[in-house]
C-alpha atoms as a PDB file:
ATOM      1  CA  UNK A   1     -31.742  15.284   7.831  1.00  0.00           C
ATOM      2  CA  UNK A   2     -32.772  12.297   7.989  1.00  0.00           C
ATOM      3  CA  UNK A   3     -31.059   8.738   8.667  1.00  0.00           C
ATOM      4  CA  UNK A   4     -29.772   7.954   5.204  1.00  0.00           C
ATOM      5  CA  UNK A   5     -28.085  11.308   4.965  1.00  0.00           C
ATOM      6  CA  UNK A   6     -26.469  10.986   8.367  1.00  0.00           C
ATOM      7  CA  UNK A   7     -25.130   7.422   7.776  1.00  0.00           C
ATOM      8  CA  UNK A   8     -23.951   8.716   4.144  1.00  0.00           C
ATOM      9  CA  UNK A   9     -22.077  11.666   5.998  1.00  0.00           C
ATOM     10  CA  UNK A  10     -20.555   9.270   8.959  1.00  0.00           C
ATOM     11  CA  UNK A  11     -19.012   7.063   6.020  1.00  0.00           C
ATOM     12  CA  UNK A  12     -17.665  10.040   4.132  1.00  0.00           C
ATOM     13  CA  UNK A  13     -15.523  11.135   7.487  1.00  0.00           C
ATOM     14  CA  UNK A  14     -14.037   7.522   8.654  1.00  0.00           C
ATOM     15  CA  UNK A  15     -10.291   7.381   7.615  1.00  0.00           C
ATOM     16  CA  UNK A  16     -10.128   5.323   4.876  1.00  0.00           C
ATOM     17  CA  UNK A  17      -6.591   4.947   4.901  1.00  0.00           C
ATOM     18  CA  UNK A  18      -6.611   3.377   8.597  1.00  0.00           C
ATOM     19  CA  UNK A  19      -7.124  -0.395   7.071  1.00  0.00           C
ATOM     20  CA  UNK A  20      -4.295   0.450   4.271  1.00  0.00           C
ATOM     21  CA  UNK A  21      -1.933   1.562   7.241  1.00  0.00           C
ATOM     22  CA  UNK A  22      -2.848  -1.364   8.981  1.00  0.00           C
ATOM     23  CA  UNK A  23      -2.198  -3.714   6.234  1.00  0.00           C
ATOM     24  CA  UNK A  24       1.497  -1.944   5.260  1.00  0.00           C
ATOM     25  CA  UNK A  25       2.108  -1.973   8.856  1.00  0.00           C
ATOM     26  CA  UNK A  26       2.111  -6.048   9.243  1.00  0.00           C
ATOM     27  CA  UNK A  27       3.265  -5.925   5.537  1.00  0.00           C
ATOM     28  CA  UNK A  28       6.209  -4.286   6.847  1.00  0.00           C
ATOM     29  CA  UNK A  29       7.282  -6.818   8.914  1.00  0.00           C
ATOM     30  CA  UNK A  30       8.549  -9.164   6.293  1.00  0.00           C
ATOM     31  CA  UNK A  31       9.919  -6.346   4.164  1.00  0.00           C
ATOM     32  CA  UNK A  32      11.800  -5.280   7.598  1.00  0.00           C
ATOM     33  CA  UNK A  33      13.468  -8.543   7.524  1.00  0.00           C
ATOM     34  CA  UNK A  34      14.423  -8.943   4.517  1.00  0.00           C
ATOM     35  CA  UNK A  35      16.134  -5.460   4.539  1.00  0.00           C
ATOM     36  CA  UNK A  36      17.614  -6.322   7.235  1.00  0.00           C
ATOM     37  CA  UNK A  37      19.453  -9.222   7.029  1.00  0.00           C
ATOM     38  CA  UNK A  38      20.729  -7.355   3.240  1.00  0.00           C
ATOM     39  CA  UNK A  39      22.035  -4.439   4.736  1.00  0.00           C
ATOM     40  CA  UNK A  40      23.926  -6.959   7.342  1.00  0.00           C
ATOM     41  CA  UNK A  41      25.248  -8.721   4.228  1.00  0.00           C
ATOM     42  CA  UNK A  42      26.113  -5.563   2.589  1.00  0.00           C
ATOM     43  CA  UNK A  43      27.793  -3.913   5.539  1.00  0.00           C
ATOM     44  CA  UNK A  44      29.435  -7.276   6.009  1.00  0.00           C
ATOM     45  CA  UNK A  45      30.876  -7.429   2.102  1.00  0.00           C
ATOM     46  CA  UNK A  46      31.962  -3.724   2.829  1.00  0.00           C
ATOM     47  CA  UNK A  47      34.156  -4.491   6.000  1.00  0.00           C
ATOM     48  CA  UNK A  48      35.737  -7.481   3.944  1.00  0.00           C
ATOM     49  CA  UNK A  49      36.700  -5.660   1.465  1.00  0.00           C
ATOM     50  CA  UNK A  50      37.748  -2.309   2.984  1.00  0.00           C
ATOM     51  CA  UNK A  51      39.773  -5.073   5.239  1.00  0.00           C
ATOM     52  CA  UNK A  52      40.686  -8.454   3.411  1.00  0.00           C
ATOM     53  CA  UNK A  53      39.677  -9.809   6.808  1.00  0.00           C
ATOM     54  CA  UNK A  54      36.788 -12.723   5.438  1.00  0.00           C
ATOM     55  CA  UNK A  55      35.223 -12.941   8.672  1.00  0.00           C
ATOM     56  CA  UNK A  56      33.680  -9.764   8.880  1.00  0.00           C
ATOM     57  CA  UNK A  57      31.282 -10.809   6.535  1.00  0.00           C
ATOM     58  CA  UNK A  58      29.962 -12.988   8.514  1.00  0.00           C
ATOM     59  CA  UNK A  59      30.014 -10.437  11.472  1.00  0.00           C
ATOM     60  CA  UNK A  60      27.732  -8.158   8.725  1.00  0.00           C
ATOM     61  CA  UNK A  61      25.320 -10.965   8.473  1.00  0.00           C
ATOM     62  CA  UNK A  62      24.810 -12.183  12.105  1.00  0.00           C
ATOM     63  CA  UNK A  63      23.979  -8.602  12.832  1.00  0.00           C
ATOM     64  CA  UNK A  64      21.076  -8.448   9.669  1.00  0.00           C
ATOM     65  CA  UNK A  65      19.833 -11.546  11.261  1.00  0.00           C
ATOM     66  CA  UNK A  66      19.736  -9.793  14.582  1.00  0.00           C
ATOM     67  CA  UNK A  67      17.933  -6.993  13.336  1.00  0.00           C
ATOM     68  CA  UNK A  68      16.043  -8.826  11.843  1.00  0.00           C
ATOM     69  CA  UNK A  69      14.950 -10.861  15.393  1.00  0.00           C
ATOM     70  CA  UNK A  70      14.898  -7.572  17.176  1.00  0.00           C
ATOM     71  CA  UNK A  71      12.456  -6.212  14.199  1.00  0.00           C
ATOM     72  CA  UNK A  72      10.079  -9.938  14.959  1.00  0.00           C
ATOM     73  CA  UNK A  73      10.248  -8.926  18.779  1.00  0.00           C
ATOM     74  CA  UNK A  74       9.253  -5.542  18.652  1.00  0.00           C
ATOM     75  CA  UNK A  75       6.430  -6.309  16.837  1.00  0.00           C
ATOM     76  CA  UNK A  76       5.409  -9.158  18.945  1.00  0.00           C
ATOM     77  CA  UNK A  77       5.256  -6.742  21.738  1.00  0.00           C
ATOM     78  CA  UNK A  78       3.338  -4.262  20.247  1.00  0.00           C
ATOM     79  CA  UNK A  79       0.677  -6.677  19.445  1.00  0.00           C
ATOM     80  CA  UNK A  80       0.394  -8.376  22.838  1.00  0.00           C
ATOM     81  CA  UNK A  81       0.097  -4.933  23.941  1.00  0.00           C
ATOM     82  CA  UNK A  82      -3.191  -4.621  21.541  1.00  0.00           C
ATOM     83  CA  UNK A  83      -4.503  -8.244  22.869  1.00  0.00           C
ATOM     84  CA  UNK A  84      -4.095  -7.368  26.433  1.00  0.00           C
ATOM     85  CA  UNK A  85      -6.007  -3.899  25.837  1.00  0.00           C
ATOM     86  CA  UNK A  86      -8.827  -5.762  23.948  1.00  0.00           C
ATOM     87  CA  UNK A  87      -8.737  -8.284  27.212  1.00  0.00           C
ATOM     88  CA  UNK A  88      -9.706  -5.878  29.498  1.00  0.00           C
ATOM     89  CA  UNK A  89     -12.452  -4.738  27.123  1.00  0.00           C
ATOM     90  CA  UNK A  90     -16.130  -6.476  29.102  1.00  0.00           C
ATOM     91  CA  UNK A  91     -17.290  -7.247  25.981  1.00  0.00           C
ATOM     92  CA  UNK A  92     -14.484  -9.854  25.113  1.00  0.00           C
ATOM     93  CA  UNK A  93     -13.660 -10.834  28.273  1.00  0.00           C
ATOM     94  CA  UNK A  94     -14.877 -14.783  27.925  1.00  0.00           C
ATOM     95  CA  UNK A  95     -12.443 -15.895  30.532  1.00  0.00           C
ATOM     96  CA  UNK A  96     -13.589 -14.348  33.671  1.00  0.00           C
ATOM     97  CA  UNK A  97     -17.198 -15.093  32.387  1.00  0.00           C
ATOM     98  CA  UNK A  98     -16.375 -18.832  32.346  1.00  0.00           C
ATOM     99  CA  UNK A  99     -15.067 -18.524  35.873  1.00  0.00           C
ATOM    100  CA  UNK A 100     -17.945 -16.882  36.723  1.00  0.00           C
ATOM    101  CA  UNK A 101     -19.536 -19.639  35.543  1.00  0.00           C
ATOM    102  CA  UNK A 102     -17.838 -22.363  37.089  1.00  0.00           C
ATOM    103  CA  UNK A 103     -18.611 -20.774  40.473  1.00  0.00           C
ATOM    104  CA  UNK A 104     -22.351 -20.800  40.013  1.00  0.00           C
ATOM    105  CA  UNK A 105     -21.786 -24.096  38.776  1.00  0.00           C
ATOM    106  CA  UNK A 106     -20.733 -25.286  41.958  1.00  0.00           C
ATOM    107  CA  UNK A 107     -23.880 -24.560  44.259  1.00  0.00           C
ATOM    108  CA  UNK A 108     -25.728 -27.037  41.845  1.00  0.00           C
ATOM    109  CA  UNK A 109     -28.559 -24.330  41.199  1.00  0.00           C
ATOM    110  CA  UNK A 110     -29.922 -23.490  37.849  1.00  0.00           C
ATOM    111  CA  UNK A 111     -27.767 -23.509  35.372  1.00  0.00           C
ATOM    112  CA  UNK A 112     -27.501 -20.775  32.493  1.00  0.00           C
ATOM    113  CA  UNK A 113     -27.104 -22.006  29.170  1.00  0.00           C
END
């Protein structure tokens, strides 16, 4: 085999579908919220009317909206989690190199530019 055939048959076995996951998965965010601040309207509109009491609606929707923060926050974590992962990675790790840097910068030796 040579090269061409072995970069034709590395291309063939990547997941293609990992980028469309990806992109549904931050997609989903929005679509999260949306659903659920409606369900918190719609369970709301169901308490008033099972109980002719009108401020249960406005129970239903405070809890959408809170779902709907709880559904931001979860996926704020899970992408810090992702950044602080790629932080301890060498190859992007830019701020310990510019500390590095500012030591050596101190001695008033060559500098590395």
């Amino acid at each position: 085999m040579d090269k061409n055939e072995t970069k034709v048959q590395e291309e063939e076995h990547k997941p293609r579908i990992k980028p469309i996951i990806e992109a549904a998965d931050s997609l989903s965010l929005g679509i999260s919220m949306v659903v659920a601040v409606l369900m918190g309207v719609g369970i709301g509109y169901l308490l008033r009317s099972l109980t002719g009491i009108g401020w249960l609606f406005w129970i239903g929707v405070a809890l959408g909206i809170a779902a709907a923060i709880l559904n931001v926050y979860k996926a704020y974590s899970k992408q810090y989690k992702v950044f602080q992962e790629l932080a301890k990675e060498p190859r992007y790790a830019i701020k310990r190199q510019l500390e590095e840097d500012a030591e050596d910068d101190e001695d008033y030796g060559e500098k590395k530019y």
